[in-house]
PDB file of N, CA and C in Angstrom:
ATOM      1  N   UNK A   1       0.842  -1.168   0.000  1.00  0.00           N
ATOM      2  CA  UNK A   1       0.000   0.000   0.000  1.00  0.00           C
ATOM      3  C   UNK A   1       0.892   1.238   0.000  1.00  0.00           C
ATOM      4  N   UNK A   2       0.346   2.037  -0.597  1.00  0.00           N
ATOM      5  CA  UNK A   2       1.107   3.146  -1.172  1.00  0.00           C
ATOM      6  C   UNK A   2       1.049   4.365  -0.121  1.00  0.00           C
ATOM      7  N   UNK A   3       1.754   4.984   0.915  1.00  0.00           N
ATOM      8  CA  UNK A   3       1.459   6.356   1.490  1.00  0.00           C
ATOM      9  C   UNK A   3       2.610   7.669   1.303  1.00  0.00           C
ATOM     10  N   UNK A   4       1.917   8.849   1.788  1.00  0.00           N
ATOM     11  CA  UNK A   4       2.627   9.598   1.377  1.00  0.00           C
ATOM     12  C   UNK A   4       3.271   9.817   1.976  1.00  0.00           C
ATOM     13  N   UNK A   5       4.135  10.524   1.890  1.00  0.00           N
ATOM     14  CA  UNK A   5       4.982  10.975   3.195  1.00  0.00           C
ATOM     15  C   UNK A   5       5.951  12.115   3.082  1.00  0.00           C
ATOM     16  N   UNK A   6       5.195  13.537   3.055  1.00  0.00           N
ATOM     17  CA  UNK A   6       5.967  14.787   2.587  1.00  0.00           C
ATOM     18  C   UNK A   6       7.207  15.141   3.760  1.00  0.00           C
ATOM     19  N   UNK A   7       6.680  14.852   5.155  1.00  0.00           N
ATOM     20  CA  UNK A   7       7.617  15.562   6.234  1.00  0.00           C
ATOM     21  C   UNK A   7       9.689  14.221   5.916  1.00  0.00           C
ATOM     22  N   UNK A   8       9.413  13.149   5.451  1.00  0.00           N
ATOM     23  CA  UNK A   8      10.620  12.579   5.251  1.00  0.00           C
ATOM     24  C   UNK A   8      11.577  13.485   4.384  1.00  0.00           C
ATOM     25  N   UNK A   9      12.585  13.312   4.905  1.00  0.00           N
ATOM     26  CA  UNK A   9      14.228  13.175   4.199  1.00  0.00           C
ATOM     27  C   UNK A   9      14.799  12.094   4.272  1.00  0.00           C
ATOM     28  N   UNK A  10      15.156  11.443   2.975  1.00  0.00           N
ATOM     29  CA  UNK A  10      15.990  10.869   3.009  1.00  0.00           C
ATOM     30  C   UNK A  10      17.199  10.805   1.759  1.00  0.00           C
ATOM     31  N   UNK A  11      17.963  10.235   2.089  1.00  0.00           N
ATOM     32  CA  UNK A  11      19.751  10.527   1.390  1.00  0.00           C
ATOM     33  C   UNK A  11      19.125  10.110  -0.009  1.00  0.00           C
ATOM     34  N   UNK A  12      19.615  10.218  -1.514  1.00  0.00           N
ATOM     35  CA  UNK A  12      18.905   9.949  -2.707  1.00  0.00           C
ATOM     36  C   UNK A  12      20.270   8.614  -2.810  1.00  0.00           C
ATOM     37  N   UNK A  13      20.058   7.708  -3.468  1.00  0.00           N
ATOM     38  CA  UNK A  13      20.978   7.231  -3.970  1.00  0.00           C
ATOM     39  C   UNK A  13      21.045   7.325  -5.649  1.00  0.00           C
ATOM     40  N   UNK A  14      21.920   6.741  -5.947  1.00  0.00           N
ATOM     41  CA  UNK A  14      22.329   6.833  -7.424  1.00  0.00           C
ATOM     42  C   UNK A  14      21.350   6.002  -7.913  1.00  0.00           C
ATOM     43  N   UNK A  15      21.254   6.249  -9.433  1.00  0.00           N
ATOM     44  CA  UNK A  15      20.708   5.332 -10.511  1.00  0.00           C
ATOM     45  C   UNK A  15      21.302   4.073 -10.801  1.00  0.00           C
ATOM     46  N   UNK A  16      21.073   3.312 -10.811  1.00  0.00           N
ATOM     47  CA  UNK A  16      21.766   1.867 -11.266  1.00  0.00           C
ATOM     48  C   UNK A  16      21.667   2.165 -12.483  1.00  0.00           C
ATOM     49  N   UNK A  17      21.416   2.502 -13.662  1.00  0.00           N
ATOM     50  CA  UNK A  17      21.413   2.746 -14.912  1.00  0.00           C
ATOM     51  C   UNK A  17      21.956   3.710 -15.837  1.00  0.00           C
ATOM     52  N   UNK A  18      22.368   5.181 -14.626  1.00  0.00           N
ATOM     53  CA  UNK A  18      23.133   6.437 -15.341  1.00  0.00           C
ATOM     54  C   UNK A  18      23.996   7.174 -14.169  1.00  0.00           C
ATOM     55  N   UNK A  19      24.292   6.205 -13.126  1.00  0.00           N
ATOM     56  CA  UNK A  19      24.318   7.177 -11.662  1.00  0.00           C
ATOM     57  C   UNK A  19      24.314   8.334 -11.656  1.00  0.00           C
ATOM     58  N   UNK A  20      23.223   8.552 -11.851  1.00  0.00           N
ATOM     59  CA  UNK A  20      22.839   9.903 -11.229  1.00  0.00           C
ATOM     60  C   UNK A  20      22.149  10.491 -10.230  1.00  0.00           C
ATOM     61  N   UNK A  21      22.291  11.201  -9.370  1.00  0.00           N
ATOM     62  CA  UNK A  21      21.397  11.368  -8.048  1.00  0.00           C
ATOM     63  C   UNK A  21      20.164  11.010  -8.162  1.00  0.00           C
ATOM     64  N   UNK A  22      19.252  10.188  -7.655  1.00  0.00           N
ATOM     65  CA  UNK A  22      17.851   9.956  -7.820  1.00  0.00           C
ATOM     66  C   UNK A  22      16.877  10.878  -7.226  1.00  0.00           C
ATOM     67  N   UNK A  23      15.558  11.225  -6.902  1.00  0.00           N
ATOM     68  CA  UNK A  23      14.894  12.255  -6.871  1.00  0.00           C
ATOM     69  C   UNK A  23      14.222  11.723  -5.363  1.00  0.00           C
ATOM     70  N   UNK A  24      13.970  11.253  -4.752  1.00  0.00           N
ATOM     71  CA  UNK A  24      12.888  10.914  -4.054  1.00  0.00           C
ATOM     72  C   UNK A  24      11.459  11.249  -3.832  1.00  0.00           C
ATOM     73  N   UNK A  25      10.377  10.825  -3.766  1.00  0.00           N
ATOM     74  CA  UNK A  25       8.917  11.006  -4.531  1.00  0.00           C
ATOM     75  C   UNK A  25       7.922  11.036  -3.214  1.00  0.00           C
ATOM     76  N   UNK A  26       8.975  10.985  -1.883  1.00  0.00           N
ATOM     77  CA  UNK A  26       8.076  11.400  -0.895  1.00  0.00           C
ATOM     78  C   UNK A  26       6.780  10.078  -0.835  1.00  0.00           C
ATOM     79  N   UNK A  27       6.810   9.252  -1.457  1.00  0.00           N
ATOM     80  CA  UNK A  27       5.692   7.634  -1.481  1.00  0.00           C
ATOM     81  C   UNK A  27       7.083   6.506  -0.731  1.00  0.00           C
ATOM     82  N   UNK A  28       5.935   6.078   0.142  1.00  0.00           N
ATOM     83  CA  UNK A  28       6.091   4.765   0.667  1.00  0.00           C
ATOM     84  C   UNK A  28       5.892   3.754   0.115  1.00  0.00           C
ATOM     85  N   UNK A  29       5.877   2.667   0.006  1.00  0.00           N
ATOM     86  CA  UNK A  29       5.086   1.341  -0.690  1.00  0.00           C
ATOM     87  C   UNK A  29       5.636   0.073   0.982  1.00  0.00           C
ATOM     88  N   UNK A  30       4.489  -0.023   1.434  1.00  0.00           N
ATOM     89  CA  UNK A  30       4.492  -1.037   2.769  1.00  0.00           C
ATOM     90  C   UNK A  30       3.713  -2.449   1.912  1.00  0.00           C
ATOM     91  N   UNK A  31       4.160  -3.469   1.877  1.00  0.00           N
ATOM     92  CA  UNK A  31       4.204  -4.347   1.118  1.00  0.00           C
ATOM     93  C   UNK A  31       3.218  -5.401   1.896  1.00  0.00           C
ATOM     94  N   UNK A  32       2.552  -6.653   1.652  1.00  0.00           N
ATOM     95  CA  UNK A  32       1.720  -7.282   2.183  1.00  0.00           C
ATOM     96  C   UNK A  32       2.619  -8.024   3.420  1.00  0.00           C
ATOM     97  N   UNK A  33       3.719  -8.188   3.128  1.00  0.00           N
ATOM     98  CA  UNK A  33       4.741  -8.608   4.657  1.00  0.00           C
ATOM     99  C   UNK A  33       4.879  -7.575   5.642  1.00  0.00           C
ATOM    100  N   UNK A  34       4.970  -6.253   5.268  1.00  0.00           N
ATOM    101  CA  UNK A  34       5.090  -4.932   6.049  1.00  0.00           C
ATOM    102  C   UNK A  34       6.463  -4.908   5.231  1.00  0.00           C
ATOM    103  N   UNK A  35       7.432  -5.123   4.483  1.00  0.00           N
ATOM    104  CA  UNK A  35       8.125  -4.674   3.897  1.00  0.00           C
ATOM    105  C   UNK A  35       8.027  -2.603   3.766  1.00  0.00           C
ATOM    106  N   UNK A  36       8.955  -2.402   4.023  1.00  0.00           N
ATOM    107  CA  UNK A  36       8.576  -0.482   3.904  1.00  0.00           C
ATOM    108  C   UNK A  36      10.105  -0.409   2.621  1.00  0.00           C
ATOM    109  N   UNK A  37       9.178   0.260   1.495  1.00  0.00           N
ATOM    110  CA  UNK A  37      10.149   0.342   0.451  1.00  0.00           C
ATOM    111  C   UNK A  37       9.898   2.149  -0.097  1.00  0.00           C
ATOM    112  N   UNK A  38      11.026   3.011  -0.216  1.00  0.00           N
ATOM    113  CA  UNK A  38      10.945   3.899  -1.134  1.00  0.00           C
ATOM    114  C   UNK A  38      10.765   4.275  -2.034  1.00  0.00           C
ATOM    115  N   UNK A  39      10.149   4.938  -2.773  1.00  0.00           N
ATOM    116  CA  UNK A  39      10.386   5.384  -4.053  1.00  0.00           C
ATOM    117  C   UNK A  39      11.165   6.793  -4.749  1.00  0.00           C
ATOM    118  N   UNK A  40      11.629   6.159  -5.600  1.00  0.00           N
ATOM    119  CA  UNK A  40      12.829   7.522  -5.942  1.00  0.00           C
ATOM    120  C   UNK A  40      12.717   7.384  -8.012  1.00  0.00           C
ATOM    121  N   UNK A  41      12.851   8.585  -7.938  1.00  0.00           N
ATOM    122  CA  UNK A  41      12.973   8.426  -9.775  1.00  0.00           C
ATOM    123  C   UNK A  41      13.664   9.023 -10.588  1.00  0.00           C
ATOM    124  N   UNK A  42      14.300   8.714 -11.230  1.00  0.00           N
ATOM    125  CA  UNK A  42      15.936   9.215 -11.867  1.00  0.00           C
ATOM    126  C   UNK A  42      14.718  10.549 -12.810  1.00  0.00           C
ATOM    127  N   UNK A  43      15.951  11.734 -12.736  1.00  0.00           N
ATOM    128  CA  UNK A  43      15.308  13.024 -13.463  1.00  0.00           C
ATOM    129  C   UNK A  43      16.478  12.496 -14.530  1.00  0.00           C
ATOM    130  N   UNK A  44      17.276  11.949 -14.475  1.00  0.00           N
ATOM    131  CA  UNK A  44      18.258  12.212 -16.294  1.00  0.00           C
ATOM    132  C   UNK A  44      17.667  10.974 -17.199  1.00  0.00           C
ATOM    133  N   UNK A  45      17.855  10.191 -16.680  1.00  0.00           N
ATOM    134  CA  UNK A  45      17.134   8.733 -17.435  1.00  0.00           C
ATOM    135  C   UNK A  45      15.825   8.636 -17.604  1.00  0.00           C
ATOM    136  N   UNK A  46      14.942   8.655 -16.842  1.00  0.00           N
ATOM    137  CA  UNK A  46      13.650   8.651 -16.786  1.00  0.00           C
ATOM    138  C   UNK A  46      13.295   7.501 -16.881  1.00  0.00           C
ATOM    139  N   UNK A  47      13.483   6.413 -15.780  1.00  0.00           N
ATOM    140  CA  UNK A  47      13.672   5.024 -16.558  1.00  0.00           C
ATOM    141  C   UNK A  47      12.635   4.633 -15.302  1.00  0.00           C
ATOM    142  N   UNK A  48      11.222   5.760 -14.883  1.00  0.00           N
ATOM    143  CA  UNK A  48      10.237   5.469 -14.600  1.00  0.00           C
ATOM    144  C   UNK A  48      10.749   5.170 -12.699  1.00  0.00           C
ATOM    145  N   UNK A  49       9.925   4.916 -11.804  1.00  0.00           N
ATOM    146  CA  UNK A  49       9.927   4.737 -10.128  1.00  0.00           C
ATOM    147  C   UNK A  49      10.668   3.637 -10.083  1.00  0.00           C
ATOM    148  N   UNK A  50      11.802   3.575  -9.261  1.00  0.00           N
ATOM    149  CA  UNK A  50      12.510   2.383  -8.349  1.00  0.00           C
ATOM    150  C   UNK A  50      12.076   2.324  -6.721  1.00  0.00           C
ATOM    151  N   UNK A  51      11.692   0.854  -6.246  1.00  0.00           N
ATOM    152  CA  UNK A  51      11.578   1.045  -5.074  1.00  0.00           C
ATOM    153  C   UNK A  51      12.656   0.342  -4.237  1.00  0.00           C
ATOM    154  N   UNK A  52      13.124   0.871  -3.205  1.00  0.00           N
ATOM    155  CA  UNK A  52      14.362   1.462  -2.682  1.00  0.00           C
ATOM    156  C   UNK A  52      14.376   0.341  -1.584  1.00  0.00           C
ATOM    157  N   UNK A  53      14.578  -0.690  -0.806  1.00  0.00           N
ATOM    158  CA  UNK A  53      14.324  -1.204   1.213  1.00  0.00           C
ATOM    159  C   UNK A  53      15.922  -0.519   1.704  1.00  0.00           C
ATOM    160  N   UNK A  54      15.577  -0.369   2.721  1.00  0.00           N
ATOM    161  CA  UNK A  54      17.237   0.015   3.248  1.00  0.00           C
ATOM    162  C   UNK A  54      16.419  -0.438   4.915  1.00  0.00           C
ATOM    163  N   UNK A  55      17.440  -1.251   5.324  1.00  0.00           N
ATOM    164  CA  UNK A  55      16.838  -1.936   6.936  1.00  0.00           C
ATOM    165  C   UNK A  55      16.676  -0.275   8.070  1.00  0.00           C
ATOM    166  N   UNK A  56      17.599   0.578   7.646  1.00  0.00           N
ATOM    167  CA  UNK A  56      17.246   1.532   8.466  1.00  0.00           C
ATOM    168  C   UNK A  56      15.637   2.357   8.489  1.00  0.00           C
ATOM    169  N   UNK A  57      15.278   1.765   7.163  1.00  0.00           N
ATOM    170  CA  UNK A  57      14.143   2.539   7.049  1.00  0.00           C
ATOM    171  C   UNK A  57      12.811   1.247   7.476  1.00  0.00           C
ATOM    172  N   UNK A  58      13.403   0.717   7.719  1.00  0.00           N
ATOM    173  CA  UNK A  58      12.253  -0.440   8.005  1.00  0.00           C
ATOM    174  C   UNK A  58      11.478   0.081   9.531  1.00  0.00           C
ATOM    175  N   UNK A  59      12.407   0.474  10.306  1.00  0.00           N
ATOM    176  CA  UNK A  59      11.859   1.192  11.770  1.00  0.00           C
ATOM    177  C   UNK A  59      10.849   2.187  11.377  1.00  0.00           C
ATOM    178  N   UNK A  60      10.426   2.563  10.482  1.00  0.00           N
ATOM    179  CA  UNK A  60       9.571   3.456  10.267  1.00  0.00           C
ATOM    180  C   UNK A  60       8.341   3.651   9.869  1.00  0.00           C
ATOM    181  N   UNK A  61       8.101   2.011   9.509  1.00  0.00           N
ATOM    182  CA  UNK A  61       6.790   1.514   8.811  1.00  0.00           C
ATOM    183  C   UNK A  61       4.996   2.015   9.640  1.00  0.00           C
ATOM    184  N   UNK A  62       5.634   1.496  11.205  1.00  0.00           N
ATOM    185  CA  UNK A  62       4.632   1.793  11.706  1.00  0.00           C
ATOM    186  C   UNK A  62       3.861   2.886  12.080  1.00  0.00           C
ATOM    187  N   UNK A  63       5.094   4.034  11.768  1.00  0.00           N
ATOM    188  CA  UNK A  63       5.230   5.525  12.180  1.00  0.00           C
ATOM    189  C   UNK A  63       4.149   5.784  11.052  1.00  0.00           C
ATOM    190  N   UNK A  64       4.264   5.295   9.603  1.00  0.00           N
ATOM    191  CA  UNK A  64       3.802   5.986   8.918  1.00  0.00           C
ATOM    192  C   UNK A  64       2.602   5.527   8.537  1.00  0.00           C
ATOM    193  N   UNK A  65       2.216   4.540   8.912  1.00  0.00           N
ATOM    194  CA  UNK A  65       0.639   3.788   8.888  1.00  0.00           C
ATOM    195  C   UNK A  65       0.304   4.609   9.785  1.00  0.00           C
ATOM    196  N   UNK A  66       1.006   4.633  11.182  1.00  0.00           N
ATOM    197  CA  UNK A  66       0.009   5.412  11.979  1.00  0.00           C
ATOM    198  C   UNK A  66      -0.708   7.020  11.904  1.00  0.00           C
ATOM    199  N   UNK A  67       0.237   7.424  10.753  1.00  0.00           N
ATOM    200  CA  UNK A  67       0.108   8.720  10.714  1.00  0.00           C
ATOM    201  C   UNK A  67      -1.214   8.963   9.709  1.00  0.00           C
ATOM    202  N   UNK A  68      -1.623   7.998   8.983  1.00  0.00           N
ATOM    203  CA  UNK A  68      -2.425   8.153   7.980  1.00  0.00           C
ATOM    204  C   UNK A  68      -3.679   7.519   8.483  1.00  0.00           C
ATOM    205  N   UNK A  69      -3.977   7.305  10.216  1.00  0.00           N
ATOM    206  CA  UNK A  69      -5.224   7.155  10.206  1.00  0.00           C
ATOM    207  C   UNK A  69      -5.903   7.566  11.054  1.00  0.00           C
TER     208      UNK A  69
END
């Protein structure tokens, strides 16, 4: 399930395809396991949304369900 999440920062990583700084899109995607994945989207390539897991961001899943209800 898809949420938003304007108040986050987080670090962009590179493109696997042009490394180039990626954009981040401020969307969550919490997965039917609770998986918590980012989304980020290259501005030079345009090679459409990547979603991102990084274990640090996994602590945050519940923060952000909770915030959306």
């Amino acid at each position: 399930m898809r949420h938003s999440v304007p108040h986050l920062t987080v670090n962009s990583p590179e493109c696997p395809l042009c490394d180039t700084p990626m954009t981040f899109t401020h969307t969550a995607d919490i997965d039917k396991n609770g998986k918590l994945y980012m989304i980020f989207t290259c501005p030079s390539c345009q090679n459409g949304e990547l979603k991102l897991w990084r274990q640090e961001w996994q602590a945050m899943s519940d923060l952000i369900v909770a915030e959306e209800v």
